[in-house]
Protein backbone atom coordinates (compact mmCIF):
# COMPACT_ATOMS: atom_id res chain seq x y z
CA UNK A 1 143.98 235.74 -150.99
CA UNK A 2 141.98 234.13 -153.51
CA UNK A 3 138.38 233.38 -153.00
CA UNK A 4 135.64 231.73 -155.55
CA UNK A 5 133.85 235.21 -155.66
CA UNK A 6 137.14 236.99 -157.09
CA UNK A 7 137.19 234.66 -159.72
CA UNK A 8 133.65 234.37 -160.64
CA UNK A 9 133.08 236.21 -164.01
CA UNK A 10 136.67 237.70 -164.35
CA UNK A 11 138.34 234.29 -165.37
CA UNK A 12 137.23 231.13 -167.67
CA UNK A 13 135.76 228.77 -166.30
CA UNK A 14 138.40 226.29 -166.67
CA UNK A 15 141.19 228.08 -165.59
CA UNK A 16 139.14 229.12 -162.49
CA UNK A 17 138.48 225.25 -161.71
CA UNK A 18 142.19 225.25 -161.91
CA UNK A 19 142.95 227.77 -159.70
CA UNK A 20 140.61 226.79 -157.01
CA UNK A 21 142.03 223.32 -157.24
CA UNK A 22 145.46 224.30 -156.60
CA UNK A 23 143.71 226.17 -153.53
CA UNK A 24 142.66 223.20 -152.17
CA UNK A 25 145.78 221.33 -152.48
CA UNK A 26 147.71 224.06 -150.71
CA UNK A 27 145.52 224.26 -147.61
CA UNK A 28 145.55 220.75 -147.77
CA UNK A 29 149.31 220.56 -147.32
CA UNK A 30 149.49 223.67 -144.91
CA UNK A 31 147.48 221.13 -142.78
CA UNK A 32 149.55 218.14 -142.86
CA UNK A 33 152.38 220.55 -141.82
CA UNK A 34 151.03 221.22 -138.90
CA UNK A 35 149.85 217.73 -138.27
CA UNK A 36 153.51 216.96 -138.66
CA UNK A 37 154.55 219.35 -135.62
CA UNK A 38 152.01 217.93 -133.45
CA UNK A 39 153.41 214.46 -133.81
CA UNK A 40 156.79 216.27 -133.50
CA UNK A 41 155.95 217.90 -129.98
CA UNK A 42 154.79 214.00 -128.73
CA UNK A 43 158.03 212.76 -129.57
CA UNK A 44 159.77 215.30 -127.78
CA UNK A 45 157.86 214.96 -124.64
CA UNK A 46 158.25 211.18 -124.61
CA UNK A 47 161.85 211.02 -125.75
CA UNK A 48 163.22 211.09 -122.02
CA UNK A 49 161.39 207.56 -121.96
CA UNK A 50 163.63 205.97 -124.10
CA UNK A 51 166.96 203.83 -123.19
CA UNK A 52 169.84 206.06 -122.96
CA UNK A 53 172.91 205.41 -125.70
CA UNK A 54 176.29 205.12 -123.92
CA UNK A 55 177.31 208.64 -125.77
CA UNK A 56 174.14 209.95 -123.61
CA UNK A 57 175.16 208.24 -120.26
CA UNK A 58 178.65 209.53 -120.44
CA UNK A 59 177.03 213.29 -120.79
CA UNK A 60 175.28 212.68 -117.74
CA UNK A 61 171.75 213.38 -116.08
CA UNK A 62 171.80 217.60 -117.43
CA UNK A 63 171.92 216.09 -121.35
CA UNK A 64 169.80 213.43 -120.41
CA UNK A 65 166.83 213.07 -118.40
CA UNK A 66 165.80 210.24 -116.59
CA UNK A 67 162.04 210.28 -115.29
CA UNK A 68 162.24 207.80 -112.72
CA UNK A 69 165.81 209.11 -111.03
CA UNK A 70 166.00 210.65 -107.88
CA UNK A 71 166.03 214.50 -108.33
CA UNK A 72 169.09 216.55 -108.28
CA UNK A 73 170.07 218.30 -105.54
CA UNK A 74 169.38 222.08 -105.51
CA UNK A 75 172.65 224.52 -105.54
CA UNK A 76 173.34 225.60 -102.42
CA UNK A 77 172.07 229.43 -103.14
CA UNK A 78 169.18 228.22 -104.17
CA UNK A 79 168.65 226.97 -100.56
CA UNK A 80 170.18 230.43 -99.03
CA UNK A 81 168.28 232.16 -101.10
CA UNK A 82 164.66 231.28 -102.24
CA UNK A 83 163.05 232.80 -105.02
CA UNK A 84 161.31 236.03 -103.40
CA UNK A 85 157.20 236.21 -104.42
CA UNK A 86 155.79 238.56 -106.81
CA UNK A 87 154.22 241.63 -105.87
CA UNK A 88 150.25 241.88 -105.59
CA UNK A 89 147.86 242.90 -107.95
CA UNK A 90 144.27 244.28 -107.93
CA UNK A 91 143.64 240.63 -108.17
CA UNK A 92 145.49 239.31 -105.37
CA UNK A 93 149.08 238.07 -104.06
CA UNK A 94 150.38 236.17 -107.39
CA UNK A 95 151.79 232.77 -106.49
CA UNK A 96 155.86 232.54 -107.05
CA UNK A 97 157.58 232.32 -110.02
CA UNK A 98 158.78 228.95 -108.75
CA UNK A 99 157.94 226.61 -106.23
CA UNK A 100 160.14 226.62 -103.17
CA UNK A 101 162.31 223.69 -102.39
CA UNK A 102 160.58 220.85 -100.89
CA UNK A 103 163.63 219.11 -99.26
CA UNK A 104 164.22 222.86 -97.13
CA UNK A 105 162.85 221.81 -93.28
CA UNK A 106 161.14 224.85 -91.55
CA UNK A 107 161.63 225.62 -88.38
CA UNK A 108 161.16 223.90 -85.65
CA UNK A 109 158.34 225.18 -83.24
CA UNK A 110 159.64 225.80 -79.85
CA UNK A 111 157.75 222.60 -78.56
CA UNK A 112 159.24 220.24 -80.71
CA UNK A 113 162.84 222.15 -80.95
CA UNK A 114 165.72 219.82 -79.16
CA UNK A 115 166.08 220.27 -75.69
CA UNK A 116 168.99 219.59 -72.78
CA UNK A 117 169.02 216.79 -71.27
CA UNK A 118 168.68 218.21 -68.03
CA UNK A 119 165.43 219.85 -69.38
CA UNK A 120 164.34 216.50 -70.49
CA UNK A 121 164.34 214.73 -66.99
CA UNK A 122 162.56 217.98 -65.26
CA UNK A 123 159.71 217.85 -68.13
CA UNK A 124 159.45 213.96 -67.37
CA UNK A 125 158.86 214.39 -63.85
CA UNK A 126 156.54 217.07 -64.23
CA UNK A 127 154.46 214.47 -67.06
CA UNK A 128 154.68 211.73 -64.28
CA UNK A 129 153.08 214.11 -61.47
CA UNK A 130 150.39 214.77 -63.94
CA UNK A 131 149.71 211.31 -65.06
CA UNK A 132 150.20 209.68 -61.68
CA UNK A 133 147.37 207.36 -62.00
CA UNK A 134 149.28 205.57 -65.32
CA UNK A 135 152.97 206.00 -64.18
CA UNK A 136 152.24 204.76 -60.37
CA UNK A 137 152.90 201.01 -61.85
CA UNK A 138 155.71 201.81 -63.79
CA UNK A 139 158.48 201.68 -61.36
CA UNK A 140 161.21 201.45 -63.73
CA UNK A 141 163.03 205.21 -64.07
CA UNK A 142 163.31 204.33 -67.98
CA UNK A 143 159.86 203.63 -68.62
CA UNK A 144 158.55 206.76 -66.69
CA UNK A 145 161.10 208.83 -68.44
CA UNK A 146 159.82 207.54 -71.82
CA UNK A 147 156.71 206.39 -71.63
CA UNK A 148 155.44 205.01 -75.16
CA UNK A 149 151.82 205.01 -76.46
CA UNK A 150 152.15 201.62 -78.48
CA UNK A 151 153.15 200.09 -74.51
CA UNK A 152 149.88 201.83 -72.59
CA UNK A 153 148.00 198.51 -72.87
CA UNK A 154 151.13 196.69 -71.07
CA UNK A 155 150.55 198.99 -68.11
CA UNK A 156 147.05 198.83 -68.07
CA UNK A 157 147.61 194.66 -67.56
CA UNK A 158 150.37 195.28 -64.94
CA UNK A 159 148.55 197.14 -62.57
CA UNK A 160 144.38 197.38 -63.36
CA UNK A 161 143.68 198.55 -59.62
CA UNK A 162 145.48 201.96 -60.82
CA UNK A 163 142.91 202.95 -63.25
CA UNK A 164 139.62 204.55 -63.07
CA UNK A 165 136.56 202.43 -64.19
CA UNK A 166 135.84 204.19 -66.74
CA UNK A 167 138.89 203.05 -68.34
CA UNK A 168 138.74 199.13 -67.00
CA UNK A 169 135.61 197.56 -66.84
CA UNK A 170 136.55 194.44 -65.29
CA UNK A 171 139.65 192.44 -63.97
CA UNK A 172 140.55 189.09 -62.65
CA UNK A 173 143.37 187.12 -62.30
CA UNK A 174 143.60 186.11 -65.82
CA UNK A 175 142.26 188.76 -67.99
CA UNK A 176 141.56 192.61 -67.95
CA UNK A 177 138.38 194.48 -70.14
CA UNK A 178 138.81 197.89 -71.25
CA UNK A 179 136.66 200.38 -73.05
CA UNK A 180 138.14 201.14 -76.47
CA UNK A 181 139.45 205.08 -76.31
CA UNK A 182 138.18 205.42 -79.38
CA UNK A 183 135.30 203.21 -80.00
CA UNK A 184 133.89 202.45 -83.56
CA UNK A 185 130.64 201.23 -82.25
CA UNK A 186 128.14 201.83 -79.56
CA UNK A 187 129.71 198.82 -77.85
CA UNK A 188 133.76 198.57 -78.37
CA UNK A 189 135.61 196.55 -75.92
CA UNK A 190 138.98 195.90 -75.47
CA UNK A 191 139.79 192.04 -73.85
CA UNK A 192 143.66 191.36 -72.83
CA UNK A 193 145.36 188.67 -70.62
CA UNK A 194 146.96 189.43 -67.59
CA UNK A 195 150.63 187.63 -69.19
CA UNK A 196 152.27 190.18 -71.32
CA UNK A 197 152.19 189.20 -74.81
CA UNK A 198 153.46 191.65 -77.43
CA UNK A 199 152.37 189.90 -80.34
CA UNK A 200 151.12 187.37 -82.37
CA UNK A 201 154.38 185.91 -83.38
CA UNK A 202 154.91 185.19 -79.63
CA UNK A 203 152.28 182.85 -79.70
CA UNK A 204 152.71 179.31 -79.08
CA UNK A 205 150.56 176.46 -78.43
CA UNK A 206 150.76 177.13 -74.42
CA UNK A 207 148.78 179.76 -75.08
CA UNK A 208 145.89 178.20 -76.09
CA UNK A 209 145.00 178.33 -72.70
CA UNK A 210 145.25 182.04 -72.65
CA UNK A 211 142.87 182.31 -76.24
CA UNK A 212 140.04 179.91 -73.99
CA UNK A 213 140.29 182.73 -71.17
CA UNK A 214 139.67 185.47 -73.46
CA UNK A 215 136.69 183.74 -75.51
CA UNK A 216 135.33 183.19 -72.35
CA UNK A 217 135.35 186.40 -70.89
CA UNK A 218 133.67 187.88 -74.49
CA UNK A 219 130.98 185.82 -73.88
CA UNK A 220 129.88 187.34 -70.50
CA UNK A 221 130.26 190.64 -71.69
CA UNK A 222 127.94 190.07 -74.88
CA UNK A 223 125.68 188.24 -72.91
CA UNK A 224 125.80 191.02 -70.34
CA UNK A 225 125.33 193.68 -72.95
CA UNK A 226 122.57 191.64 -74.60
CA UNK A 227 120.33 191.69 -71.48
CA UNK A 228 120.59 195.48 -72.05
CA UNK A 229 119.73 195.82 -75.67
CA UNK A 230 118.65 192.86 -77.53
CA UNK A 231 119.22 194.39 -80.74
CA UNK A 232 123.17 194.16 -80.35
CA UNK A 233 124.98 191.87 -82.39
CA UNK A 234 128.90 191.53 -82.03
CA UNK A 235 131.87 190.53 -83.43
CA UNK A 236 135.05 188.91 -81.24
CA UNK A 237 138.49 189.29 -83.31
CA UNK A 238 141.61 190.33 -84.13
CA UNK A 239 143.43 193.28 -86.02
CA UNK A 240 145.75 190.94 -88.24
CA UNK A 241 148.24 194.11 -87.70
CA UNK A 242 147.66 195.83 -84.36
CA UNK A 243 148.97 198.89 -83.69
CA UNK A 244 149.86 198.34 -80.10
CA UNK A 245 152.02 195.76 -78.68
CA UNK A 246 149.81 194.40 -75.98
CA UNK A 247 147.59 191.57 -77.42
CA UNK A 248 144.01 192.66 -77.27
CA UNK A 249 141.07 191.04 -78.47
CA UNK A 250 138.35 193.28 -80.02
CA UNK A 251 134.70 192.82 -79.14
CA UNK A 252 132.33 195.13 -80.97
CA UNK A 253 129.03 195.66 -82.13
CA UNK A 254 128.17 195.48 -85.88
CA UNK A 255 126.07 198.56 -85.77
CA UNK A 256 129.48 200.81 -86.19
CA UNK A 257 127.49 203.59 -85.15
CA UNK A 258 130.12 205.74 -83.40
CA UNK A 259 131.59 209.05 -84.73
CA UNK A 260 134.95 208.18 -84.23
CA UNK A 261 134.32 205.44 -87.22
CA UNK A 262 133.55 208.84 -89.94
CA UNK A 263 134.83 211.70 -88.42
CA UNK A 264 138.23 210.91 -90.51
CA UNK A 265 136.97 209.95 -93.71
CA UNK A 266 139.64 207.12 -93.81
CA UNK A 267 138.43 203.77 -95.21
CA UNK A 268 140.74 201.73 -93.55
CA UNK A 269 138.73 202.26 -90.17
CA UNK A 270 136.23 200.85 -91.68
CA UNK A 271 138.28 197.71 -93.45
CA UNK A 272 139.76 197.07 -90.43
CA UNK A 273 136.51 195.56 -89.00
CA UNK A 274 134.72 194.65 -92.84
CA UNK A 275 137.30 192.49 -94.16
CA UNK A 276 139.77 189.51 -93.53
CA UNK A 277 141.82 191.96 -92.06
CA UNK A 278 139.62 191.26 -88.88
CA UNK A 279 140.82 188.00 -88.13
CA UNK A 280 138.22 185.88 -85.91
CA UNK A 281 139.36 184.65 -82.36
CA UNK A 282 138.01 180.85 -83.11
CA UNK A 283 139.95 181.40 -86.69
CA UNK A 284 142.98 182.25 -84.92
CA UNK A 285 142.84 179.57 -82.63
CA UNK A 286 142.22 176.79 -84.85
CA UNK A 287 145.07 178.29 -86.60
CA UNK A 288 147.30 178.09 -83.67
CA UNK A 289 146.53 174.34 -82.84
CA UNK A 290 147.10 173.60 -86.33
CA UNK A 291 150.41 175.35 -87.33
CA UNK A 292 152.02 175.83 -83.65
CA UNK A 293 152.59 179.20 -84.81
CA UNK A 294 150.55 182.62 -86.06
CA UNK A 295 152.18 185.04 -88.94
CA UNK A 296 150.80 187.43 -91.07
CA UNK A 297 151.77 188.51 -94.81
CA UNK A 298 152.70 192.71 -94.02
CA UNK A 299 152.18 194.02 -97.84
CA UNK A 300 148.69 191.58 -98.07
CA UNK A 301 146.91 192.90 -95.45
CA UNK A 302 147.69 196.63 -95.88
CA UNK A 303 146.41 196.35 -99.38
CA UNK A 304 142.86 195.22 -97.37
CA UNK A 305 142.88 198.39 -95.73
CA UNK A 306 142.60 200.08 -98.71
CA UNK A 307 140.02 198.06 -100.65
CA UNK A 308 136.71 198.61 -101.58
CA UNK A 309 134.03 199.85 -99.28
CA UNK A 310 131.28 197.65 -98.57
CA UNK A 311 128.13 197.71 -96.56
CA UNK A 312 128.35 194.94 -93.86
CA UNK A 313 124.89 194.85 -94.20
CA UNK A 314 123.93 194.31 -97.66
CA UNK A 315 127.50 194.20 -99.25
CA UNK A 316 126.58 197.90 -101.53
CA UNK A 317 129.90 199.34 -102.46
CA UNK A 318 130.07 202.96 -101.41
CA UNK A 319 132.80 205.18 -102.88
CA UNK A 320 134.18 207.16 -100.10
CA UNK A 321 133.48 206.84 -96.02
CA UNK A 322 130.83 210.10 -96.38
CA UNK A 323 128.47 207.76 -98.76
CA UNK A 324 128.55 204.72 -96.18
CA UNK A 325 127.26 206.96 -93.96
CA UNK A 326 124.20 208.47 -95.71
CA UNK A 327 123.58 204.82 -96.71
CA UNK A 328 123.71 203.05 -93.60
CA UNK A 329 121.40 205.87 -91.76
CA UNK A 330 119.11 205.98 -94.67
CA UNK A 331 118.91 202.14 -95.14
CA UNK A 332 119.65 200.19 -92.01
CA UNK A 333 120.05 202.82 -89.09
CA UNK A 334 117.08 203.03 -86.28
CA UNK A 335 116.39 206.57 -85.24
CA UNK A 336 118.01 205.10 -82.08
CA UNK A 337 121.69 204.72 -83.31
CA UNK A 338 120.92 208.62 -84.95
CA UNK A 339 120.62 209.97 -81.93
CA UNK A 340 123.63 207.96 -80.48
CA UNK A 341 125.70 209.59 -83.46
CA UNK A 342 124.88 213.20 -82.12
């Protein structure tokens, strides 16, 4: 190749000008070339994005891609046989050539496996010996065969007298208090009626009775709690989508200071009691009297679960649940609520 030091001297010094002009221009276009393929390559990768032409649809999905159809199913060999894994080196196991197939199910451990039913009634009878204390008010053989988590709350209403006191607090004949299983505070209480009411959309403006019953029985327990401690301050509300049937009113303290509020790391423990998520019981009520009825948008509030994190304290957004933590015991913790947290 040509350089301005080969030419220097040998050449005059108009044809070397020449020379190293024509240079130029050739490294010049060798560039645009490859400029050229680049663009080339982006085409190709977003040419699947365009609108098939009725020559294409005929061909079907192998001559023509679509990026938001479902996949294809894999040949049935493929799922017989999966691609075996490459052999180890000095620097390891090397990962597959290619990924297994997703939509292949493992196998089933042997405690979730399918059982007889035969097998099914002698493990339910040996889960109602063990769990005597909940199952003693269920009298119904259905409901002690298959006892569901989302009804424990109904049987807790039905018979309180069953349960230890660690579990309920207090019970009358209108309304039963229960200490949250999982609390999110140093003070989490659970307040339900006695009259089974699955949810809100059962609601109806006889029950405003019931709402009166459970306001009042929040406001002996904060003023029982604040005798204690002072300090408390709580909160008396709803979950605008509960996860049990049983209607329960939530009373909680604003500290939050419980483990069971960070040990996930999921913000929508936290937006569940932050936001409008958390629907007040005199909102509710008023509510109620005014409409004759109580319904909540599904989509609306599980996008609230998943908003932005914010100090209930001084409204600083924190990006994930660990944050929040280091920020409330740095900024508005007592050493108190620190040792509470161990």
């Amino acid at each position: 190749m040509l350089t301005s030091c080969s030419l220097r001297g040998a050449i005059h010094r108009n044809l070397r000008r020449h020379i190293l002009l024509s240079l130029d221009v050739q490294s010049f276009t060798t560039t645009a070339a490859v400029a050229r393929q680049e663009n080339a390559k982006k085409r190709r990768k977003y040419e699947d994005l365009r609108v098939p032409t009725p020559e294409e649809e005929l061909l079907g999905p192998q001559r023509w891609r679509d990026p938001f159809a479902e996949p294809l199913p894999p040949h049935p060999l493929a799922l017989k046989y999966p691609p075996p894994t490459r052999l180890s080196t000095r620097h390891g196991t090397k990962r597959p050539k290619y990924e297994p197939h997703t939509n292949v199910q493992p196998p089933l451990e042997p405690w979730k496996a399918p059982i007889s039913g035969t097998k099914v009634a002698t493990e339910a009878k040996a889960e109602t010996s063990t769990t005597s204390q909940i199952d003693s008010a269920d009298k119904d053989e259905s409901q002690a065969s298959s006892p569901s988590w989302k009804d424990a709350l109904k049987r807790i209403c039905q018979s309180p007298e069953s349960f230890n006191s660690d579990v309920v607090k207090h019970y009358d004949d209108r309304t039963v208090t229960i200490a949250d299983l999982f609390p999110k505070a140093k003070c989490h209480f659970l307040v339900m009626p006695r009259q089974i009411i699955n949810d809100f959309e059962d609601l109806t403006l006889e029950h405003l009775t019931v709402l009166d019953d459970l306001r009042e029985r929040a406001e002996q327990l904060i003023a029982s709690h604040h005798e204690q401690d002072p300090s408390l301050t709580f909160k008396c509300g709803f979950h605008a989508l509960p996860s049990m049937r049983q209607l329960h009113l939530h009373v909680i303290s604003t500290d939050f200071c419980s483990p069971n509020m960070f040990k996930s790391g999921q913000r929508k423990h936290w937006n569940s009691y932050n936001t409008s998520f958390f629907v007040p019981l005199e909102t509710l009520r008023e509510r109620l009297e005014k409409e004759g009825r109580i319904q909540f948008d599904v989509l609306q509030n599980m996008k609230k679960l998943q908003s932005k994190i914010l100090c209930n304290v001084c409204q600083a957004q924190a990006r994930d649940m660990r944050e929040l933590k280091v920020h409330l015991s740095t900024r508005h913790w007592k050493q108190a609520d620190m040792d509470w947290m161990k």
